[in-house]
C-alpha atoms as a PDB file:
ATOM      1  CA  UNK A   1     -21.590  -0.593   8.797  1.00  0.00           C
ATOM      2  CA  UNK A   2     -18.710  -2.622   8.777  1.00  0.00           C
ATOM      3  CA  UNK A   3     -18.956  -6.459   8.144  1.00  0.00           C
ATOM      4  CA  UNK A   4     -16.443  -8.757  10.623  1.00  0.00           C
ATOM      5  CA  UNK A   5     -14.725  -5.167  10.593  1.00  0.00           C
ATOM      6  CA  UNK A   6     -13.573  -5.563   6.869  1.00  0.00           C
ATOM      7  CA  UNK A   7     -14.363  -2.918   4.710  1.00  0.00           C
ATOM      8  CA  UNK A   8     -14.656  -2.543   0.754  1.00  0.00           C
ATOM      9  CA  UNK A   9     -13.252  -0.219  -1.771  1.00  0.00           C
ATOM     10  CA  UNK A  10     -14.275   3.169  -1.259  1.00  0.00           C
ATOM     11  CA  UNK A  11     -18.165   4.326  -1.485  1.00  0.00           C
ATOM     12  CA  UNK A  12     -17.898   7.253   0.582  1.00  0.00           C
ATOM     13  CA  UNK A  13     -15.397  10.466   0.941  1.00  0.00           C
ATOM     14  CA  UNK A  14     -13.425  10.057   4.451  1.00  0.00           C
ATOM     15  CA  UNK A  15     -12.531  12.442   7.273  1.00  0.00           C
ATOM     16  CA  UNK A  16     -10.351  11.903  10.141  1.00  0.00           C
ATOM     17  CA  UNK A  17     -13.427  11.178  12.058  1.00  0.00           C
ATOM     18  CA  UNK A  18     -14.362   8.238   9.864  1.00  0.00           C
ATOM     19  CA  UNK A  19     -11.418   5.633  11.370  1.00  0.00           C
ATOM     20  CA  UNK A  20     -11.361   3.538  14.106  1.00  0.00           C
ATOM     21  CA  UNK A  21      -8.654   1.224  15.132  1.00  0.00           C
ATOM     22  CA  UNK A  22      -9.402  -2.188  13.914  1.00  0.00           C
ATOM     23  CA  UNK A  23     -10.800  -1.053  10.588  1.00  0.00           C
ATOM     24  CA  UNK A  24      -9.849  -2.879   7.200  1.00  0.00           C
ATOM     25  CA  UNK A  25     -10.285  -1.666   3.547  1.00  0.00           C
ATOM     26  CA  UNK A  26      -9.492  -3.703   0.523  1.00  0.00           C
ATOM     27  CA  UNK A  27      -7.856  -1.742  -1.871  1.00  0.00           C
ATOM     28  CA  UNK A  28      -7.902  -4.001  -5.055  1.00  0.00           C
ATOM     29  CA  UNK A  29      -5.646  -5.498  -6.876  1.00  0.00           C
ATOM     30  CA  UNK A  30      -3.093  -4.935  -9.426  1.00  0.00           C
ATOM     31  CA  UNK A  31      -1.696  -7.175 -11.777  1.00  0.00           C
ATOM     32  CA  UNK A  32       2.108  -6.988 -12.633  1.00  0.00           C
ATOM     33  CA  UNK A  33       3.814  -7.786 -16.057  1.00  0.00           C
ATOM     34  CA  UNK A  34       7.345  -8.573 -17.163  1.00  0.00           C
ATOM     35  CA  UNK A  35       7.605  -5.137 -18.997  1.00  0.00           C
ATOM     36  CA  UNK A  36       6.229  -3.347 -15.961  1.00  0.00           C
ATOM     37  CA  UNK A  37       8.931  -5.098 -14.008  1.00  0.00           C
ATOM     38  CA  UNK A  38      11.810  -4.530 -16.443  1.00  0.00           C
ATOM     39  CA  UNK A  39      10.999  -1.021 -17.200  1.00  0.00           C
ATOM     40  CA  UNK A  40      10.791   0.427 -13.429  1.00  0.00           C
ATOM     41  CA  UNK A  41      13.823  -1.813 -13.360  1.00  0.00           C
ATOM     42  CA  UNK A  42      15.608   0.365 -16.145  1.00  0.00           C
ATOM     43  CA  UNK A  43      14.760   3.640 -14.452  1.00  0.00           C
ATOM     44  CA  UNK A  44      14.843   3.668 -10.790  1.00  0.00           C
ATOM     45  CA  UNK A  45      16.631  -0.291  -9.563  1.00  0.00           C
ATOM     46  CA  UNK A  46      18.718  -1.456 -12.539  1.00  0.00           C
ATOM     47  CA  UNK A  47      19.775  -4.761 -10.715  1.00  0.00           C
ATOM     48  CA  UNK A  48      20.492  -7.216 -13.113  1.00  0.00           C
ATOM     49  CA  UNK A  49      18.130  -9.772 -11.169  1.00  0.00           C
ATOM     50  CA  UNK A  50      15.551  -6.690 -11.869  1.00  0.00           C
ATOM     51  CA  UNK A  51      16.583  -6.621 -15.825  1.00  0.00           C
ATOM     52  CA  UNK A  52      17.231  -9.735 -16.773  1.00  0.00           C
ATOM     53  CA  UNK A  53      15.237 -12.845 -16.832  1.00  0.00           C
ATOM     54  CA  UNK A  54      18.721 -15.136 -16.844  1.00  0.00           C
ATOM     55  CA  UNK A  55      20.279 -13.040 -14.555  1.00  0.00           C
ATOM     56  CA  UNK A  56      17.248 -13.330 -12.220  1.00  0.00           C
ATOM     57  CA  UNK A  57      17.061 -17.029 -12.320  1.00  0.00           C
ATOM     58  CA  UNK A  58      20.784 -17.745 -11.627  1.00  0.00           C
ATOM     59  CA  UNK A  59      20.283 -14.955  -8.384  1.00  0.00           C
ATOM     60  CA  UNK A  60      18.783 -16.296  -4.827  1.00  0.00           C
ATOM     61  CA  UNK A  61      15.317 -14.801  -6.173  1.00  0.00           C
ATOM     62  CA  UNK A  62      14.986 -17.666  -8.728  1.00  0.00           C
ATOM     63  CA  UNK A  63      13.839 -15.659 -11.525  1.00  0.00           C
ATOM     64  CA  UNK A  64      13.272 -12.319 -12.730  1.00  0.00           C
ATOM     65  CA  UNK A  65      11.662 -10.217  -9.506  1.00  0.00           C
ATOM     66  CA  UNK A  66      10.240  -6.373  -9.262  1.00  0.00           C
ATOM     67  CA  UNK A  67      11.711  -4.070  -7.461  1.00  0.00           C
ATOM     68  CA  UNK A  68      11.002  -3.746  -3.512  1.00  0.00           C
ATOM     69  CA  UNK A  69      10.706  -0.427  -4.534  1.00  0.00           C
ATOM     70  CA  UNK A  70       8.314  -1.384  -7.341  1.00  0.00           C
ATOM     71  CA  UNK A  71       6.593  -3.290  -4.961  1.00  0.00           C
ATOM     72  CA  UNK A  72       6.023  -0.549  -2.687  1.00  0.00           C
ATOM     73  CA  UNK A  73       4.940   1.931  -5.634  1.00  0.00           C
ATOM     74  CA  UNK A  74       2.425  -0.735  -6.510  1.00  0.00           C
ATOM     75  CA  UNK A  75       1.189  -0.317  -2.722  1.00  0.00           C
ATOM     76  CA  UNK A  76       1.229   3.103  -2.835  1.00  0.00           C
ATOM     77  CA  UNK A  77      -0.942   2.804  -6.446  1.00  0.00           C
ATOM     78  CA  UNK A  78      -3.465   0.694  -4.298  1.00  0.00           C
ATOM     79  CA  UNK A  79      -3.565   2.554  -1.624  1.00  0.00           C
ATOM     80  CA  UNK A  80      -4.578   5.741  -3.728  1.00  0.00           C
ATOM     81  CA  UNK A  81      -7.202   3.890  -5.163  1.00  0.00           C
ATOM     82  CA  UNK A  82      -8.738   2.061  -2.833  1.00  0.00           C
ATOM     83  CA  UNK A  83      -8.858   4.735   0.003  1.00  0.00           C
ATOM     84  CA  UNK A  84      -6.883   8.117   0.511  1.00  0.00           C
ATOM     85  CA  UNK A  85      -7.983   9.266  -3.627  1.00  0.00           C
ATOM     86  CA  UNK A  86     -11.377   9.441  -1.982  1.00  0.00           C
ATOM     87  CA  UNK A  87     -10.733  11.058   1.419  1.00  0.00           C
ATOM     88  CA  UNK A  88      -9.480  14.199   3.046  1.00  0.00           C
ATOM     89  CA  UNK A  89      -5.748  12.497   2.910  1.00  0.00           C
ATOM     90  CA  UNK A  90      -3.239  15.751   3.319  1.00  0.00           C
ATOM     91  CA  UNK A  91       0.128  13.693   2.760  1.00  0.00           C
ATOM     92  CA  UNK A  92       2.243  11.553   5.039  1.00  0.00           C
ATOM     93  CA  UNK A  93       4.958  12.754   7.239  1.00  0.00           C
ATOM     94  CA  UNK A  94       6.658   8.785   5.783  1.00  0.00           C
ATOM     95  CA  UNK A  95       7.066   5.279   6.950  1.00  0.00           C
ATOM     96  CA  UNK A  96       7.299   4.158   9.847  1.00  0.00           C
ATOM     97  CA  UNK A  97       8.159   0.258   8.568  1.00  0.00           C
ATOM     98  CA  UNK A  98       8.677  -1.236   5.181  1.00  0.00           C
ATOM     99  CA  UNK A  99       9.030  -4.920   5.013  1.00  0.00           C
ATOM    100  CA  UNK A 100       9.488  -7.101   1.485  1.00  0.00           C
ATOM    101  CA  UNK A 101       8.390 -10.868   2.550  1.00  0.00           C
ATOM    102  CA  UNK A 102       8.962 -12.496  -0.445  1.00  0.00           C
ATOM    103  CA  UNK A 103       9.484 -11.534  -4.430  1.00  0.00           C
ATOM    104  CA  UNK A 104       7.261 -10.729  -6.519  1.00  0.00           C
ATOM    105  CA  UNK A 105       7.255 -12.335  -9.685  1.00  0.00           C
ATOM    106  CA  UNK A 106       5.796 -11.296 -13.378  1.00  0.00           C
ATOM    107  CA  UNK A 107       2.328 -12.673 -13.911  1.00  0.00           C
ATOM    108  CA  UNK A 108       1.512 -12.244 -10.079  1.00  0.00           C
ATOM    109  CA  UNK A 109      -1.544  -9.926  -9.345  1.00  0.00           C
ATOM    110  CA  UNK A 110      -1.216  -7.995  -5.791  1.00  0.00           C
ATOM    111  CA  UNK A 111      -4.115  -7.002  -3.550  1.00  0.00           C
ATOM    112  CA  UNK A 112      -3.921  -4.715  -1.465  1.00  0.00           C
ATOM    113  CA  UNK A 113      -5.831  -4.174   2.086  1.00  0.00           C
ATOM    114  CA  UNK A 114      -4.955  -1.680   5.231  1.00  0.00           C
ATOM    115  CA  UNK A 115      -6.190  -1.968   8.235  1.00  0.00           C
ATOM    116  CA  UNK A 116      -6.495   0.713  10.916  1.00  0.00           C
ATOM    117  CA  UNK A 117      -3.418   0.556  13.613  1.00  0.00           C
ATOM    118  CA  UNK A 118      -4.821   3.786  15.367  1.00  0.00           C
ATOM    119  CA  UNK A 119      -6.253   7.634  15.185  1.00  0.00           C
ATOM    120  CA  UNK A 120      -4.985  10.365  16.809  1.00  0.00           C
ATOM    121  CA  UNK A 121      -5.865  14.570  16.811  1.00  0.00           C
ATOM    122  CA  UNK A 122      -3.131  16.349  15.596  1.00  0.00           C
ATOM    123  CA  UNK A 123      -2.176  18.849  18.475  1.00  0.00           C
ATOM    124  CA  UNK A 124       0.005  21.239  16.048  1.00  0.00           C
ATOM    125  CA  UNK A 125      -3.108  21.323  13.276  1.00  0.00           C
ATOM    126  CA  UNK A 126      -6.726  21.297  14.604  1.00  0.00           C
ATOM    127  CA  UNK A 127      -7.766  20.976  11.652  1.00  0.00           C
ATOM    128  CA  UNK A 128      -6.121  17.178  10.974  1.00  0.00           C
ATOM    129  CA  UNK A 129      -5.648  13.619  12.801  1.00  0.00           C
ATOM    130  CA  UNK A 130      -3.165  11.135  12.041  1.00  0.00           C
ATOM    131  CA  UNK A 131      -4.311   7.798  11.019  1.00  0.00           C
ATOM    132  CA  UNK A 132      -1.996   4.658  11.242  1.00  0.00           C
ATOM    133  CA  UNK A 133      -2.259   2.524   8.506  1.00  0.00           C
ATOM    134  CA  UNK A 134      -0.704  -0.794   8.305  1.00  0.00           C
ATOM    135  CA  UNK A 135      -0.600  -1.923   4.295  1.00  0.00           C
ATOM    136  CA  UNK A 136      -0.234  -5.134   3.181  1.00  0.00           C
ATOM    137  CA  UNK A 137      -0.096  -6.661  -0.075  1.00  0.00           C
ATOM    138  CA  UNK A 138      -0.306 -10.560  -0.971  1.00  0.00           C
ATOM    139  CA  UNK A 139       0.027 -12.239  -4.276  1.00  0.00           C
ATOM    140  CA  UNK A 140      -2.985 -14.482  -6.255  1.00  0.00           C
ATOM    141  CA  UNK A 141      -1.609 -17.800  -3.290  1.00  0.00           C
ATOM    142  CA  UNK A 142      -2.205 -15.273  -0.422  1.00  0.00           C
ATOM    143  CA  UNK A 143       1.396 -15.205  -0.067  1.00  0.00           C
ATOM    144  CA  UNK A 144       2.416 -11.759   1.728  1.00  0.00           C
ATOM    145  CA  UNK A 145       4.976 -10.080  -0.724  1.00  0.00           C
ATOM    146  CA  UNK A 146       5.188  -7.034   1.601  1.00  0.00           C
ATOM    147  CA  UNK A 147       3.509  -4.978   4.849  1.00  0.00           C
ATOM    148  CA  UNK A 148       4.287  -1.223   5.800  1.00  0.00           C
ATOM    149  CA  UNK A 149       2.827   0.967   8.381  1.00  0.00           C
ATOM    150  CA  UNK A 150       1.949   4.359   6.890  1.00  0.00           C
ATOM    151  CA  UNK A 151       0.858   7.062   8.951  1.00  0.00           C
ATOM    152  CA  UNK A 152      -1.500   9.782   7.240  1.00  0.00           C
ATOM    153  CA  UNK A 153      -2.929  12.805   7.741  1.00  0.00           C
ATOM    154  CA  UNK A 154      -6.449  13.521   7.490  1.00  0.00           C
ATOM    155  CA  UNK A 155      -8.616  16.695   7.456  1.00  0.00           C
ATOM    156  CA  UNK A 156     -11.398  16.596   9.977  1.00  0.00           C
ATOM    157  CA  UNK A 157     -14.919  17.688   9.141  1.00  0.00           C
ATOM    158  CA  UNK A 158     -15.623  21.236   9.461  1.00  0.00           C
ATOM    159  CA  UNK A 159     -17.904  21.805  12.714  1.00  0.00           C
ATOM    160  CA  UNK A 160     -16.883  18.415  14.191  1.00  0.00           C
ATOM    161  CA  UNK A 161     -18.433  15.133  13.373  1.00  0.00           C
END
């Protein structure tokens, strides 16, 4: 089912019973602009290094950089799109780590893959496991920008596997 244990974007709807440890899904990829930068920037980080393309350039980033925060949002975007949107995902109780390697700049495209850290049964909720997910997102050199380990709750399948 799985080739060299990598798996591709989402062709199936997922139950807790569908991941194993050692699993990988690519998510996609998502470009990021400028504008996109600036105006998440302007709402939620309003650093000037976020803002400003001079201010940016004259910081210890080197140039105008998104958010961490952006960065993680852009994860999260992935994420939804490449796995839990088609799944029996019930939410996340949060993260565990959050780690920003490097900046990320405007014109670089992110992709996005997660790979299965481990599975557990809920006790409190029969009805749900927790699934590990370590996320990671590089830019278009295969740079890592940034890595964080997600766990998520999934519904099992009615009447077992």
């Amino acid at each position: 089912m799985f080739a060299f244990g990598y798996m591709s974007a989402m062709k199936q709807y997922l139950y807790f019973e569908d991941f194993e440890a050692g699993q990988r899904y690519d998510l996609g990829s998502i470009a990021v602009s400028e504008d996109a930068i600036i105006e998440f920037a302007s709402e939620f980080d309003p650093q000037p290094f976020h803002l400003d393309p001079k201010a940016g350039s004259d910081s210890m980033l080197g140039g105008l950089a998104a958010s961490g925060w952006h960065t993680a949002c852009l994860g999260m975007k992935l994420l939804y799109d490449g796995l839990i949107g088609h799944s029996s995902c019930q939410g996340s109780p949060g993260i565990n780590t959050l780690s920003w390697k490097r900046p990320v700049m405007p014109g670089d495209t992110l992709t996005g893959t997660a790979e299965i850290l481990a599975t557990r049964p809920l006790q409190s909720r029969d009805e749900m496991g927790l699934v590990t997910l370590l996320v990671s997102l590089a830019n278009q050199d295969k740079a890592l920008v940034a890595t964080y380990e997600n766990p998520v709750m999934f519904l099992k399948r009615k009447g077992g596997a």
